[in-house]
Protein backbone atom coordinates (compact mmCIF):
# COMPACT_ATOMS: atom_id res chain seq x y z
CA UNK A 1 17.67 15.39 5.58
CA UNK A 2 16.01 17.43 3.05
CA UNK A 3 13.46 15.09 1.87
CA UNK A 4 11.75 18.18 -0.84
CA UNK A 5 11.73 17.36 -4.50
CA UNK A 6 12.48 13.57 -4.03
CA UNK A 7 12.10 11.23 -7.25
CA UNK A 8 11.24 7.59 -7.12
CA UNK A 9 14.94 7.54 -9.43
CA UNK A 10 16.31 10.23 -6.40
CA UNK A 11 15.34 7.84 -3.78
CA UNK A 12 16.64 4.98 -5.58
CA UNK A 13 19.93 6.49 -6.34
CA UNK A 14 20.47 7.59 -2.48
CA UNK A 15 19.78 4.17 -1.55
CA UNK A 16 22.35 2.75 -3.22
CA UNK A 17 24.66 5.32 -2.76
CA UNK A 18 24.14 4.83 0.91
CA UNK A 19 23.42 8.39 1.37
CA UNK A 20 20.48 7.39 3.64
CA UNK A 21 18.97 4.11 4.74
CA UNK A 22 15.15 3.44 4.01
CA UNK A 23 14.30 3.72 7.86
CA UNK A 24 16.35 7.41 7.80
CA UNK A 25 13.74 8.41 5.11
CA UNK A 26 10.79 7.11 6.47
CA UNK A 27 11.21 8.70 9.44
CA UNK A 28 11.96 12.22 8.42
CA UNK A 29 8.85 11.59 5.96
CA UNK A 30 6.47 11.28 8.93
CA UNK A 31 8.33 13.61 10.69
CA UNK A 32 7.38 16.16 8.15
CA UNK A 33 3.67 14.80 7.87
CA UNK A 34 3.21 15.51 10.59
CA UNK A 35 4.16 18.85 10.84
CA UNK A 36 2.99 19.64 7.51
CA UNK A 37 -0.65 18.02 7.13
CA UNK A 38 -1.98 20.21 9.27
CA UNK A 39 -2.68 22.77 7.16
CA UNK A 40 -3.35 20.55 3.69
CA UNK A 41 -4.84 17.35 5.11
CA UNK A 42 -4.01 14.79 2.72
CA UNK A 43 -3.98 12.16 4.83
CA UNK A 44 -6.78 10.07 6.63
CA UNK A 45 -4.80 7.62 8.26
CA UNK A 46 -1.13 7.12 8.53
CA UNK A 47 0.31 3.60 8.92
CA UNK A 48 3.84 4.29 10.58
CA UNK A 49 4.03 1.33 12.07
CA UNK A 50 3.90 -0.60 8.76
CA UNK A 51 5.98 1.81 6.99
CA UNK A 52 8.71 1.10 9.61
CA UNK A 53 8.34 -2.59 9.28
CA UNK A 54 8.87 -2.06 5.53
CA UNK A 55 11.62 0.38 5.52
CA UNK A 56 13.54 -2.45 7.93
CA UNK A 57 13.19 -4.64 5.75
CA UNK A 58 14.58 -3.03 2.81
CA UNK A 59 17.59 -1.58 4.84
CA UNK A 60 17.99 -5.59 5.37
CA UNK A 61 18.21 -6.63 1.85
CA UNK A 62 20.30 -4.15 1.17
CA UNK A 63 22.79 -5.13 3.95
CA UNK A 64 23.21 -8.44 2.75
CA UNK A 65 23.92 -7.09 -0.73
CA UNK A 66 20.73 -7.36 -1.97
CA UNK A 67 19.59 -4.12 -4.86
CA UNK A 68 16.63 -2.05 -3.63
CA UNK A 69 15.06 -2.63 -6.60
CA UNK A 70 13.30 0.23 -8.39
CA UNK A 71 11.11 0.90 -6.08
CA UNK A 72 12.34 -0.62 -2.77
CA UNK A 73 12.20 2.04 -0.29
CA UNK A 74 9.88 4.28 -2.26
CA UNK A 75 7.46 6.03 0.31
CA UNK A 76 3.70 5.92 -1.31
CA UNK A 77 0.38 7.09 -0.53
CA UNK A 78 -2.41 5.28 -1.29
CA UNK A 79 -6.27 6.84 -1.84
CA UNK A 80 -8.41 5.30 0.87
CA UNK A 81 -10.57 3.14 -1.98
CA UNK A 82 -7.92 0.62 -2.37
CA UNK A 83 -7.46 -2.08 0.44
CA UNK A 84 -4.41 -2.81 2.34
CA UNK A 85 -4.86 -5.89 4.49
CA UNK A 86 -5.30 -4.62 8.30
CA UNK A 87 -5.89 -0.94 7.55
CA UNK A 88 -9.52 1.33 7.28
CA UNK A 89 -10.64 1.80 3.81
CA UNK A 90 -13.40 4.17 4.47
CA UNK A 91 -13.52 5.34 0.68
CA UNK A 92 -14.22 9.08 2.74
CA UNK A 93 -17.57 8.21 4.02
CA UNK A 94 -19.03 7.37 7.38
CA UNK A 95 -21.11 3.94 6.06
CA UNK A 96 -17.10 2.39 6.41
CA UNK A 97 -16.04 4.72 9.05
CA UNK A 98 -15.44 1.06 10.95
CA UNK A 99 -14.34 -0.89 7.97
CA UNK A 100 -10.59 -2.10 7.74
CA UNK A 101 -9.56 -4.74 4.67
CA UNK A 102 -9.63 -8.09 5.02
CA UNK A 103 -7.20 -8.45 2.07
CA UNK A 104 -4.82 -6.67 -0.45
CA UNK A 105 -5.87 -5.16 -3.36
CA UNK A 106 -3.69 -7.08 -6.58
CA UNK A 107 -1.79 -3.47 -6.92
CA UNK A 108 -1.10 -3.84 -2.95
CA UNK A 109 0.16 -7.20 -2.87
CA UNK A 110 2.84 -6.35 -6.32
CA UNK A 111 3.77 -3.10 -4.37
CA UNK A 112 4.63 -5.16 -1.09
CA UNK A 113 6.94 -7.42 -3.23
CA UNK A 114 8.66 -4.23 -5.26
CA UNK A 115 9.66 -3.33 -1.59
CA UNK A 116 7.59 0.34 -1.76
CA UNK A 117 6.71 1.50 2.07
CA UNK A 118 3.15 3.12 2.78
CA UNK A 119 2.92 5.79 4.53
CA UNK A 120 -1.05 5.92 4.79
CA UNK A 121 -4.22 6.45 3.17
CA UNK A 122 -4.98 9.74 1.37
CA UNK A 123 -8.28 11.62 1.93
CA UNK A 124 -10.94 11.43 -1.00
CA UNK A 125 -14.61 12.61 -2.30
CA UNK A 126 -16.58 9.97 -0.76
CA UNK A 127 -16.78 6.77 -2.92
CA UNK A 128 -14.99 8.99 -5.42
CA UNK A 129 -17.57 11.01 -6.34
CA UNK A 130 -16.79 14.65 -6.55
CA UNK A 131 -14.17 16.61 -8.17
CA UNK A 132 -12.78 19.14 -5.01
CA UNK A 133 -12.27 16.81 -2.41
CA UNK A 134 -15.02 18.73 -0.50
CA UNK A 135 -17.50 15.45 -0.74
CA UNK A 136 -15.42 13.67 2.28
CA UNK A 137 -17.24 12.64 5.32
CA UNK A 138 -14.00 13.60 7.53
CA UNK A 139 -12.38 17.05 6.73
CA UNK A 140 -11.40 18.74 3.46
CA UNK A 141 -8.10 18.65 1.65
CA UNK A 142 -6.39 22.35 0.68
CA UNK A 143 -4.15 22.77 -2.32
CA UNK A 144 -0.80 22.75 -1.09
CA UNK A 145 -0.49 25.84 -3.80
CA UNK A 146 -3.22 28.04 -2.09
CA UNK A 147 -4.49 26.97 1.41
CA UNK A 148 -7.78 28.57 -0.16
CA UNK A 149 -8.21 26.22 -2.84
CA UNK A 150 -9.46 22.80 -3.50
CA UNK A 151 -6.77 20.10 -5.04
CA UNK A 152 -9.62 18.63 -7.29
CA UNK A 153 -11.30 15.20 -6.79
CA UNK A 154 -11.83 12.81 -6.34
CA UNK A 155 -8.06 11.99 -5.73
CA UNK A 156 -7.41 14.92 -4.18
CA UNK A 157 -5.71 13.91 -0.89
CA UNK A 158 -3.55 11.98 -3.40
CA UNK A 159 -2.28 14.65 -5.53
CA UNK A 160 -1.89 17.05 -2.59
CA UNK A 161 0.29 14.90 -0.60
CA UNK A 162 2.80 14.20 -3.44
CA UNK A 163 2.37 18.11 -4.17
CA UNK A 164 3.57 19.02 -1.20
CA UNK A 165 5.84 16.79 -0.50
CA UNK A 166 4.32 14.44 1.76
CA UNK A 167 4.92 11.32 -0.48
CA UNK A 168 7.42 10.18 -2.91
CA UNK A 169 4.83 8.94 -5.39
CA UNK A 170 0.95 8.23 -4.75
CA UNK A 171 -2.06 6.18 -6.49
CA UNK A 172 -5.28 7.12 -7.20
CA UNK A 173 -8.35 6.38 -9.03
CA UNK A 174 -10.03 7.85 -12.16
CA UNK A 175 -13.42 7.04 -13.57
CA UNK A 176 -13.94 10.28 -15.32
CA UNK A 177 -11.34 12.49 -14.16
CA UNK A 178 -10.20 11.82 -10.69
CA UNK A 179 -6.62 11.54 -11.21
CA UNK A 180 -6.11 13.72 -14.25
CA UNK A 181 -7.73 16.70 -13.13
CA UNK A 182 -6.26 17.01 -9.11
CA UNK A 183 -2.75 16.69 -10.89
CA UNK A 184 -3.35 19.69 -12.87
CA UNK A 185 -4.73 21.65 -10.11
CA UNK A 186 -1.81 20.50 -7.94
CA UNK A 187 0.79 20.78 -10.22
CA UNK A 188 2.01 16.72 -10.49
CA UNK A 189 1.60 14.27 -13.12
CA UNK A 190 -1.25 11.79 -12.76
CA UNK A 191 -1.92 9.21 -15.47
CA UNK A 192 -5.41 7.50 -16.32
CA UNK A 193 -3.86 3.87 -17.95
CA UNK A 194 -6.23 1.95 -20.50
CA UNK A 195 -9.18 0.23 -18.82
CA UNK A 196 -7.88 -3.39 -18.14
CA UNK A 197 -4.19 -2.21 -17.70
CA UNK A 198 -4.26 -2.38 -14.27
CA UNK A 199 -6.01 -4.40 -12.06
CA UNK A 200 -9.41 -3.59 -10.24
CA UNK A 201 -9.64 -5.95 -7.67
CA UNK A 202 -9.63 -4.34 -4.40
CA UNK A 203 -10.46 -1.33 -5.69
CA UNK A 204 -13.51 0.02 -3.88
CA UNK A 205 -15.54 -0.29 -7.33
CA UNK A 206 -17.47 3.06 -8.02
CA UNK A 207 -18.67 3.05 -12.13
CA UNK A 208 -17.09 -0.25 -12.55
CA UNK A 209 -16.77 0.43 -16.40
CA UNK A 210 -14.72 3.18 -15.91
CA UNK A 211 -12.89 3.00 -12.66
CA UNK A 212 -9.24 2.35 -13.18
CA UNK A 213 -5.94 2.89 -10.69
CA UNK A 214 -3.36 5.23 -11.53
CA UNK A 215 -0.36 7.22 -9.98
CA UNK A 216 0.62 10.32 -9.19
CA UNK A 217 4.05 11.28 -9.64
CA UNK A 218 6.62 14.18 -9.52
CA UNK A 219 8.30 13.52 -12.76
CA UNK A 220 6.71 11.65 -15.95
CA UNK A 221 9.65 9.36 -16.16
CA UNK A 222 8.72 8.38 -12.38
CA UNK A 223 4.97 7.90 -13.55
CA UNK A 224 6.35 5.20 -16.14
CA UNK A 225 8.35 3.46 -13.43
CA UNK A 226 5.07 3.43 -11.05
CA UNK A 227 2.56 2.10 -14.18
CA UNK A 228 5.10 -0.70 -15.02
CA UNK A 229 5.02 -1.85 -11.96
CA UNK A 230 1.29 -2.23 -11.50
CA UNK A 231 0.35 -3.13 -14.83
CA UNK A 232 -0.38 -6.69 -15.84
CA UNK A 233 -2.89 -9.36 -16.15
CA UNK A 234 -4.55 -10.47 -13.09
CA UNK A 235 -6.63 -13.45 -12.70
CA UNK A 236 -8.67 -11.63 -9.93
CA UNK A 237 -9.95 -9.03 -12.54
CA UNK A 238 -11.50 -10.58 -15.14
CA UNK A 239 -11.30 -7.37 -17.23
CA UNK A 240 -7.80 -7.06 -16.92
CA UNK A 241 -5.49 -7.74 -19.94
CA UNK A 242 -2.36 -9.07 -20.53
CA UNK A 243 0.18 -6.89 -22.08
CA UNK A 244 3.97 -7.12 -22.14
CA UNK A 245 5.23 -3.22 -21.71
CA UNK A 246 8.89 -3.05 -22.39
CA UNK A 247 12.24 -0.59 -22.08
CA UNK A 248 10.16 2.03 -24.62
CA UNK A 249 8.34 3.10 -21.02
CA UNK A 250 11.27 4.24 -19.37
CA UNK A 251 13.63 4.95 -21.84
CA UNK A 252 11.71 6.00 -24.96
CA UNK A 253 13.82 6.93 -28.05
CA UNK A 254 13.60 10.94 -29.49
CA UNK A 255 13.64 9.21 -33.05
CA UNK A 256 10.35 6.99 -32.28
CA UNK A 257 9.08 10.30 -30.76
CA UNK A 258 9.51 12.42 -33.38
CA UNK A 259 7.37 9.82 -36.06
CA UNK A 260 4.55 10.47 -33.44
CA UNK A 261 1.67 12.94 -35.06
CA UNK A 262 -0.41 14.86 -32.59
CA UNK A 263 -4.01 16.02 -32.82
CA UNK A 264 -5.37 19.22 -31.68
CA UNK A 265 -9.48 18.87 -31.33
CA UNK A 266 -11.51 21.94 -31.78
CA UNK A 267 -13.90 20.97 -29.49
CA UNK A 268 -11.35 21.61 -26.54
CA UNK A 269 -10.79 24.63 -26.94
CA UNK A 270 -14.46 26.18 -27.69
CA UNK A 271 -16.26 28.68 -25.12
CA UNK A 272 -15.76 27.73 -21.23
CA UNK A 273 -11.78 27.12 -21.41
CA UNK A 274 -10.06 30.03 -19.35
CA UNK A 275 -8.39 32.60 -21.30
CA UNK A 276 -4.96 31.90 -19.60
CA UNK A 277 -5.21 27.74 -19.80
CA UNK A 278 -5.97 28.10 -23.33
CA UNK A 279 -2.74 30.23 -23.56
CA UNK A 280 -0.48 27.79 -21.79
CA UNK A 281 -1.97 25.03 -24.06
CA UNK A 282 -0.98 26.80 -27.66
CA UNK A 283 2.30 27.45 -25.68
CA UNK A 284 2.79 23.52 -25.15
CA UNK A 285 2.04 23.13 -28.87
CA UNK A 286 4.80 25.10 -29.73
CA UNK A 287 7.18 23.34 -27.36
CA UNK A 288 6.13 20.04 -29.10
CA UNK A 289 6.88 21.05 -32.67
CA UNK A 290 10.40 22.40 -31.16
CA UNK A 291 10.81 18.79 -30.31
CA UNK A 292 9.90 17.55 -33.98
CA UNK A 293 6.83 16.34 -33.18
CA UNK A 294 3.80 17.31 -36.28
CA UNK A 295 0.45 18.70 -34.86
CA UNK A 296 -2.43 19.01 -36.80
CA UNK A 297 -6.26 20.16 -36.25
CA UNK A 298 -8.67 17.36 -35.90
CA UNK A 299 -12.10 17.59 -34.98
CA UNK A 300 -14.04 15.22 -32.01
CA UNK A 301 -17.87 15.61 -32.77
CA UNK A 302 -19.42 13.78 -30.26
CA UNK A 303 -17.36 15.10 -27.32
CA UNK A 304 -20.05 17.89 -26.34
CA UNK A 305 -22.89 14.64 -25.30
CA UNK A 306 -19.94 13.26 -23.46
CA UNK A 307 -20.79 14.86 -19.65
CA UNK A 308 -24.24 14.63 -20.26
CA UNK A 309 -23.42 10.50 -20.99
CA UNK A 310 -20.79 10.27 -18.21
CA UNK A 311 -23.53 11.34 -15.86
CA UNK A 312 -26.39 8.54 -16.81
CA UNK A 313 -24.10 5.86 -17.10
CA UNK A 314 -21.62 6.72 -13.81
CA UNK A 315 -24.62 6.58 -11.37
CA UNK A 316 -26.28 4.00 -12.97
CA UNK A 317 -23.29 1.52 -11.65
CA UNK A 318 -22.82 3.86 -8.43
CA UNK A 319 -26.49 2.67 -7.98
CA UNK A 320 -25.80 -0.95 -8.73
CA UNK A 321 -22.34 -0.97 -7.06
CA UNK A 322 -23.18 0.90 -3.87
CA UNK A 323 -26.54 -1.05 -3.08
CA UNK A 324 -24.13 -3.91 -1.24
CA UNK A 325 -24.01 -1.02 1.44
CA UNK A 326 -26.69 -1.84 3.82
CA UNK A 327 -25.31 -2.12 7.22
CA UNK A 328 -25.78 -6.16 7.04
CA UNK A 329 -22.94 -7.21 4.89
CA UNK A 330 -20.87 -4.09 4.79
CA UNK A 331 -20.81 -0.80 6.63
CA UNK A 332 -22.07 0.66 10.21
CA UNK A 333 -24.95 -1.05 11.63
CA UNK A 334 -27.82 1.76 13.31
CA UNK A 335 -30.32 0.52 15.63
CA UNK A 336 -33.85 -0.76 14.03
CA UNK A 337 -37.36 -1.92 14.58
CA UNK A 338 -37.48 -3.82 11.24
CA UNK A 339 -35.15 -4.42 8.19
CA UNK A 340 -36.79 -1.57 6.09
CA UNK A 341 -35.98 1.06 8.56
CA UNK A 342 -32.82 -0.75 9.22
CA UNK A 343 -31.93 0.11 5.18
CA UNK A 344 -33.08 3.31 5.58
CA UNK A 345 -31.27 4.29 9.01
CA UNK A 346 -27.80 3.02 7.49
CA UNK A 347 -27.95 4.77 4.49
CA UNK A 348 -29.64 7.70 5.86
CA UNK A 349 -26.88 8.26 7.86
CA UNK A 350 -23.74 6.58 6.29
CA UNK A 351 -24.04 8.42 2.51
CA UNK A 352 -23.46 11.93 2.25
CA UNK A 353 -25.60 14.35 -0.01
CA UNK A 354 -23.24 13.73 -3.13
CA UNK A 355 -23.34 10.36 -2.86
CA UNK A 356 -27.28 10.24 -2.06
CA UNK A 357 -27.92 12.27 -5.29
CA UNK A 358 -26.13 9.80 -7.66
CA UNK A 359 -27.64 6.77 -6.27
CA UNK A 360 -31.02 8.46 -6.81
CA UNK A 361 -30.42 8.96 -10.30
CA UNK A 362 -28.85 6.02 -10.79
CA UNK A 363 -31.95 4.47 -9.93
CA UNK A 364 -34.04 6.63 -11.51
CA UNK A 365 -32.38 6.32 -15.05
CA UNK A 366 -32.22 1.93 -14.49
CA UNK A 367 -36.11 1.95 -13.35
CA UNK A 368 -39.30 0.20 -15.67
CA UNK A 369 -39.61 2.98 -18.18
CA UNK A 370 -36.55 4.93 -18.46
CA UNK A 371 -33.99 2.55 -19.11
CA UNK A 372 -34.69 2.72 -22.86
CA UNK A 373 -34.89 6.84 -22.45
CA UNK A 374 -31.78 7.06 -20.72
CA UNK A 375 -29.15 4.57 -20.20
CA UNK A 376 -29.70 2.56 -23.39
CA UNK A 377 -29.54 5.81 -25.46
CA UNK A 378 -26.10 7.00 -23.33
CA UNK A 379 -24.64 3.73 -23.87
CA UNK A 380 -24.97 4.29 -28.01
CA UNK A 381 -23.52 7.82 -27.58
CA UNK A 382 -20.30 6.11 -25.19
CA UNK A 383 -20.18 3.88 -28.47
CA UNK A 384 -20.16 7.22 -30.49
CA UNK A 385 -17.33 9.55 -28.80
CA UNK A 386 -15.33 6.38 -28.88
CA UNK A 387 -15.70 5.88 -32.96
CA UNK A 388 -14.85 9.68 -33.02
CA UNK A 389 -11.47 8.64 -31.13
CA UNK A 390 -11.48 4.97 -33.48
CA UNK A 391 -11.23 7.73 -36.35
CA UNK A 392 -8.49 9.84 -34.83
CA UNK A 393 -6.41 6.83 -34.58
CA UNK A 394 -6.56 5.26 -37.96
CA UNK A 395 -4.52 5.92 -40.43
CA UNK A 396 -7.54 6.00 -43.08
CA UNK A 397 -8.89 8.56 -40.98
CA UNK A 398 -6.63 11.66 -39.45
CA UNK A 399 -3.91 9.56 -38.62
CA UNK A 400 -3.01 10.86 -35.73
CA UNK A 401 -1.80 8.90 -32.47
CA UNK A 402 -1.55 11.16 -29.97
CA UNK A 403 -4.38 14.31 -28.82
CA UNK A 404 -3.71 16.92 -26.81
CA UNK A 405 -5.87 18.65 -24.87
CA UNK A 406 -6.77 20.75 -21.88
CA UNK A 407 -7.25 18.87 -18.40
CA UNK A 408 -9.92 21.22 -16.94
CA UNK A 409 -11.21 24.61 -18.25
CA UNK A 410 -9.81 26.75 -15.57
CA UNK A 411 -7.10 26.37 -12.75
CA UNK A 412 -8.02 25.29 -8.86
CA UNK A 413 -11.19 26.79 -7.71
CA UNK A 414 -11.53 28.18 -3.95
CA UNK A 415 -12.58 25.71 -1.39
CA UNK A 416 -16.91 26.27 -1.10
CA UNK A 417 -17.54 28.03 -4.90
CA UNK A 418 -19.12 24.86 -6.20
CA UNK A 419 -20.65 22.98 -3.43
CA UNK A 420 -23.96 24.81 -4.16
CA UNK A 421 -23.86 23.91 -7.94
CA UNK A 422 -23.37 20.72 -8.61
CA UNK A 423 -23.73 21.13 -12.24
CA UNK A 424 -20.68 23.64 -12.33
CA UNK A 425 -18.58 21.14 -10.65
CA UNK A 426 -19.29 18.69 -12.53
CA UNK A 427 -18.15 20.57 -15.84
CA UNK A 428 -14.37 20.79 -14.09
CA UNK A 429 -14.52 17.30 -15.31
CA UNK A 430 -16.04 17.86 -18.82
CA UNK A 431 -12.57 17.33 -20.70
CA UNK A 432 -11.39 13.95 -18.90
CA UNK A 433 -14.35 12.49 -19.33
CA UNK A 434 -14.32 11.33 -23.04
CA UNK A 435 -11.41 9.51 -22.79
CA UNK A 436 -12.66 7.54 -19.70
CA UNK A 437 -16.10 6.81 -21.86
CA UNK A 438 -13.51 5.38 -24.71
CA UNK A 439 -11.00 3.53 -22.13
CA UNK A 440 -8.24 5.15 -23.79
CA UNK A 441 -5.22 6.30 -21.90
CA UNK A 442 -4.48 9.89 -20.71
CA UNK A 443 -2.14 11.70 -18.80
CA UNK A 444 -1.86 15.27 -17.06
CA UNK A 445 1.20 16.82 -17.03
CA UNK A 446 2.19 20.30 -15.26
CA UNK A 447 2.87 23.01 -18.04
CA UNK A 448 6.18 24.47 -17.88
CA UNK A 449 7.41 28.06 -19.33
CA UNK A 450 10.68 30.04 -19.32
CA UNK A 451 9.06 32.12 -16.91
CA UNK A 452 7.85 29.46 -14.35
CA UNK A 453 10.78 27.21 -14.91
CA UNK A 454 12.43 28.00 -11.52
CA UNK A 455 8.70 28.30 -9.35
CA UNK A 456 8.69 24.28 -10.28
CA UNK A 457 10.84 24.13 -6.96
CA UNK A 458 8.46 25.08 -5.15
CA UNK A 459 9.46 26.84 -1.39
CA UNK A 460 8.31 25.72 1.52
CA UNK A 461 7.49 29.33 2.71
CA UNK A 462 3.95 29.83 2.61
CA UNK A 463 3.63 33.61 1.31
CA UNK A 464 5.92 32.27 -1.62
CA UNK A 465 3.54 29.61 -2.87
CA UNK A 466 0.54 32.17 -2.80
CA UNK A 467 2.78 34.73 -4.76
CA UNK A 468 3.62 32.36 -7.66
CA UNK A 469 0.10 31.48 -10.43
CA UNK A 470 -1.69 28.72 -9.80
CA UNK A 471 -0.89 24.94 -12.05
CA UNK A 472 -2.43 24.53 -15.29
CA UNK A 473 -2.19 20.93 -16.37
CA UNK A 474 -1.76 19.89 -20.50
CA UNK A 475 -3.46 16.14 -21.39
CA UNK A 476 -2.27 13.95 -23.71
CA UNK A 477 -4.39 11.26 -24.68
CA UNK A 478 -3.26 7.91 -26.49
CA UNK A 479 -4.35 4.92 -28.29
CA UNK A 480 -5.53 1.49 -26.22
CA UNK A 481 -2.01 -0.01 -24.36
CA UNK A 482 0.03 2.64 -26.04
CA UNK A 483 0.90 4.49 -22.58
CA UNK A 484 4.39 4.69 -23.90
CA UNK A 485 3.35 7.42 -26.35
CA UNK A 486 1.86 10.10 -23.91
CA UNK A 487 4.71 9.44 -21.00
CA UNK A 488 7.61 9.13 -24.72
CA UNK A 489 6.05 12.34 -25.53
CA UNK A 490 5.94 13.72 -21.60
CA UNK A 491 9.17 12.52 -20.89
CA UNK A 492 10.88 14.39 -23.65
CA UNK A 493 8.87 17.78 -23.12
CA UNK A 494 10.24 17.39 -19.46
CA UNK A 495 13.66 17.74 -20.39
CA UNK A 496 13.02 20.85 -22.32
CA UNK A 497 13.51 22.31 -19.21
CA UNK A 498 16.02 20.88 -17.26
């Protein structure tokens, strides 16, 4: 069967229709992997074995008359941070090349019971630091759109595999970008929820502050059914919050959209945003005042410290979070005289050069002496960009309650143009970022035009894909819990042109 272009609401329909059991599907999925990953590879590990257990057991419930559910059957890939009982989760790097869970993460064990099947673990940056997918200790994911290109990071195996067909749906992680910005460059939706929306535990924890799950998804509407299902209070997260999200997720009224106001900040679109992004973005504006939506100008003063916060504060918990790495309680053990060259051996040879420079200035900015210099003064400028959002939001202020914005100042960059300069590929992240400072939710979504309408199909042929322009991803950021503005507003912008 043709399994290109399948929806979470496709796959759901078929099942029911009995157009194709769950087992059918899963096979022709890894079928196609496996054909097809060898030029992109998105995937680390594949777990057919489970995914055929799971697919059986859907097929059975629905013989005895059982529904699917929404997302029974649903193939997903899963970034190689989270843990699935029994499988590797090498988070990309060769300190837990040898690792394999012990126990689900909270998302894991909710997915399990919705009936989704997993078809593997998706290549990464390692310890989701990097934004190309280049920072992997095992091989380098390609842009399913260009061969030549990265997919972004840190999720990039993620957003590549649902790209290009390889999953139904995926999840990711973003701390300061890493979902949002490999959706734009691959062309799918990715959502960043609110921090405590989802649950962190089993999440391999990164900037613990910022890290938060999110999915990948082919549609917007199909990114709403994925987020309801693995949002929620968890007792296992401590940080998690409950909140009830209702029918306004997945079938959101044009009315309620309409009373939305959006805000435009002028600090997105200052020197550094491509000429052609920029563009697309004033073209998306237009499509949203078609709609009935109001846009106005606001202004975001603080956003221009936000990188240079981001990166004191992200290694300063990458430091604190990645020192349980030593070879003794977790990771690959290398032969010693003593325990300090033990330390050193392990992590010598387990962290890659990415990973090695944040811990170092991690360090450095925690140490007797600079902690008041550095990460006391970031954390009163996090507290800053998020009053400049605080302001946005209230109605005695602009009054606005959604922003749009670009996702990244150009398109996908070719595979090797950044590795030398870190500082350049760092700035592919400088518009996520203040939104994961604030813990607000945001949300890429693919830009559509008349003129691309019809390359959104995208063929399998090879020469085709290189022929048609590259993604360029549109953000819409939201107030705390109010996810069912930005996917409201992305839902309806979808069906401009279908």
């Amino acid at each position: 069967m043709d399994i290109k272009g399948l929806t979470i609401k496709s796959v759901h329909r078929g099942l029911i229709k009995k157009d194709f059991s769950s087992q059918e599907l899963t096979k022709d999925f890894f079928s196609f992997i496996k054909g097809k990953d060898k030029e992109i590879n998105a995937y680390l590990y594949l777990c057919e074995n489970l995914a055929l257990e799971q697919s059986k057991e859907v097929d059975i419930n629905i013989s005895n008359g059982k529904g699917p559910g929404t997302l029974g059957g649903v193939l997903l890939a899963i970034k190689d941070n989270i843990l699935i009982e029994g499988l590797p989760c090498t988070s990309a790097s060769k300190i837990l090349k040898d690792y394999k869970a012990s126990y689900d993460a909270s998302i894991i064990t909710k997915l399990k019971k919705s009936g989704s099947v997993f078809l593997g673990k998706t290549n990464m940056d390692e310890f989701a630091m990097g934004s190309s997918t280049e920072n992997s200790a095992f091989k380098i994911t390609h842009n399913p759109h260009d061969l030549e290109r990265v997919p972004g990071g840190s999720s990039g195996g993620s957003a590549a595999a649902v790209s290009a067909d390889m999953a139904v749906a995926s999840l990711g992680s973003d701390t300061g970008g890493s979902i949002r910005q490999p959706a734009a460059f691959c062309g799918v939706v990715g959502l960043k929820p609110t921090y405590g929306a989802v649950s962190r535990y089993g999440l391999t924890a990164m900037a613990s502050s910022l890290d938060q799950i999110g999915p990948f998804t082919k549609t917007v509407e199909d990114s709403a059914i994925l987020f309801k299902e693995i949002s929620g209070q968890d007792y296992m997260d401590s940080t998690s919050v409950s909140m009830s999200y209702g029918d306004e997720l997945l079938n959101p009224k044009i009315e309620d959209i309409q009373k939305l106001k959006v805000g435009i900040p002028e600090e997105y679109f200052a020197e550094g945003l491509d000429k052609n992004v920029g563009d697309k973005i004033n073209e998306v504006v237009k499509d949203l005042e078609k709609l009935g939506i109001k846009t106005k100008k606001i202004s975001l003063p603080h956003t221009k410290y936000a990188l240079s916060c981001y990166y004191i504060i992200m290694p300063a918990e990458v430091s604190a979070n990645l020192s349980r790495l030593d070879g003794i309680r977790y990771g690959s053990r290398e032969k010693a005289k003593n325990l300090l060259e033990l330390y050193e051996k392990n992590r010598d040879f387990g962290f890659g050069p990415e990973s090695k420079r944040r811990i170092l200035l991690g360090t450095f900015v925690l140490s007797s002496g600079y902690y008041d210099a550095y990460y006391s003064q970031a954390q009163k400028v996090r507290a800053l960009i998020k009053k400049d959002f605080d302001k946005a939001f209230d109605p005695n202020g602009y009054g606005i309650d959604v922003i749009l914005a670009p996702v990244t100042p150009t398109s996908a960059f070719k595979i090797g143009e950044k590795t030398n300069d870190p500082l350049s590929m760092y700035l592919s992240d400088i518009f996520t970022i203040p939104a994961s400072l604030a813990g607000i939710p945001a949300i890429s979504i693919p830009i559509k035009t008349q003129t691309n309408a019809d390359k959104i199909q995208r063929s399998s042929a090879l020469s085709q894909r290189k022929s048609a322009s590259l993604p360029v991803g549109f953000q819409l950021i939201g107030k705390h819990f109010r996810e069912s503005d930005i996917l409201g507003i992305g839902q309806f912008y979808e069906k401009l042109y279908n």
